[in-house]
Protein backbone atom coordinates (compact mmCIF):
# COMPACT_ATOMS: atom_id res chain seq x y z
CA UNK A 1 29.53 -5.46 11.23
CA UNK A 2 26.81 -7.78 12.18
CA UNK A 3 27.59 -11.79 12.07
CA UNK A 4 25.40 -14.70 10.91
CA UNK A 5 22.17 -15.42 13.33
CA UNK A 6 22.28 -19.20 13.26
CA UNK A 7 18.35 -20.57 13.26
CA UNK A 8 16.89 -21.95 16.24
CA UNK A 9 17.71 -25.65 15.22
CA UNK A 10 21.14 -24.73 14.34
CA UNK A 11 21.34 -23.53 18.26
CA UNK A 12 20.03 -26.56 19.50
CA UNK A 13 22.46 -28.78 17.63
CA UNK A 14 25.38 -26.64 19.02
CA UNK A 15 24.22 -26.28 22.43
CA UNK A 16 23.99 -30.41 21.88
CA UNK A 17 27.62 -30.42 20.70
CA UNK A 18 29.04 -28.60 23.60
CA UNK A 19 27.35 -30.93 25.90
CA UNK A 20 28.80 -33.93 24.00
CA UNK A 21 32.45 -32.37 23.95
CA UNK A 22 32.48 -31.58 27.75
CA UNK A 23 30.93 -35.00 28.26
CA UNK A 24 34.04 -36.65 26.76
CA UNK A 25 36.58 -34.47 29.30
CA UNK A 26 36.90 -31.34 26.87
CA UNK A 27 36.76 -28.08 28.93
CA UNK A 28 33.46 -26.17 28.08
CA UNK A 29 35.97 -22.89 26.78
CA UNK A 30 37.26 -24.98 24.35
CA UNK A 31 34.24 -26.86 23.29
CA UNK A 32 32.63 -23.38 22.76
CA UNK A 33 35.33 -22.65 20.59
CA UNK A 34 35.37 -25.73 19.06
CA UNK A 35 31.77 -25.05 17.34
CA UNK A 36 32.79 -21.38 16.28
CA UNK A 37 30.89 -19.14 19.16
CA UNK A 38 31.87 -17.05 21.84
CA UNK A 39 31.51 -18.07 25.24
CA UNK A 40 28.99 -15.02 26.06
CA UNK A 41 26.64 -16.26 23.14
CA UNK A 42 27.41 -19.99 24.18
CA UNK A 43 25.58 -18.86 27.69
CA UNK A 44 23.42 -16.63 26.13
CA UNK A 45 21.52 -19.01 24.07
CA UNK A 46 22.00 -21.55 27.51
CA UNK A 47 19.93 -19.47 29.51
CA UNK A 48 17.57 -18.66 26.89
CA UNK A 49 16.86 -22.16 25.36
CA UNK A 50 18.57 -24.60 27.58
CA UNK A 51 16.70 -27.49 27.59
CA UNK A 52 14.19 -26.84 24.55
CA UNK A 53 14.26 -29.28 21.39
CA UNK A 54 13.99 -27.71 18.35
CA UNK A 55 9.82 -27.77 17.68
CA UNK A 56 9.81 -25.41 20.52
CA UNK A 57 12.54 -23.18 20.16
CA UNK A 58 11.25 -22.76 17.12
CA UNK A 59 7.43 -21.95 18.33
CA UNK A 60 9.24 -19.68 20.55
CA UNK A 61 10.84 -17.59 18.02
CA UNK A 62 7.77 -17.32 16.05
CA UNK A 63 5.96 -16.40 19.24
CA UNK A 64 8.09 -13.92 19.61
CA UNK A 65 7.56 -12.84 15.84
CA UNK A 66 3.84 -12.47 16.08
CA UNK A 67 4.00 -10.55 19.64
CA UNK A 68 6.54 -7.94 18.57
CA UNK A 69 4.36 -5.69 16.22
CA UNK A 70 1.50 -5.76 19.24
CA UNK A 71 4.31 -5.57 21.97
CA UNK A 72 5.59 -2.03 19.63
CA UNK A 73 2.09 -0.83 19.14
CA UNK A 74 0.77 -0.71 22.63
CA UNK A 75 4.00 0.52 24.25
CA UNK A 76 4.78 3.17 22.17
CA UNK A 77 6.09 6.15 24.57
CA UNK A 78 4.50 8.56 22.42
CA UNK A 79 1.00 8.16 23.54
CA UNK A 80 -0.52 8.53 20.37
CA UNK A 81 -1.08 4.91 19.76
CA UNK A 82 -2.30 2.56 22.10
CA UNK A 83 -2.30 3.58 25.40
CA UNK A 84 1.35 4.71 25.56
CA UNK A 85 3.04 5.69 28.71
CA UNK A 86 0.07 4.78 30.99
CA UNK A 87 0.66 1.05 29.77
CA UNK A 88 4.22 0.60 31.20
CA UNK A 89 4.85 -2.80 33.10
């Protein structure tokens, strides 16, 4: 069963939160806990949006958005559409 996605600014704010708790002497395990995440999604969205504010992590996601239709189009193993297999990076 799939959970909640929390929106970029939501990720921010928790990423933000951690920081603060570990700043004040709380371990980071507990901190993660603390905001109600797991420590592999805590470091997950770390490495993915580290030291973004929100405007951009949100540009990024929308980015990401517009790209994904194009990025399915032209790399479509099929080779009917676009340019298919040749096109692998």
């Amino acid at each position: 069963m799939a959970g909640k996605r929390d929106r970029p600014e939501e990720i921010v704010l928790k990423l933000r939160q951690v920081e603060v708790l570990h700043g004040q002497g709380m371990a980071i395990c507990d901190a993660v806990r603390q905001i109600g995440v797991t420590e592999p999604t805590f470091y997950r969205w770390r490495k993915q949006c580290g030291g973004m504010n929100r405007e951009q992590l949100k540009r990024l996601k929308e980015l990401e958005a517009e790209s994904e239709p194009l990025r399915r189009h032209w790399f479509e193993p099929d080779g009917e559409r676009g340019c298919g297999a040749r096109c692998r990076i």
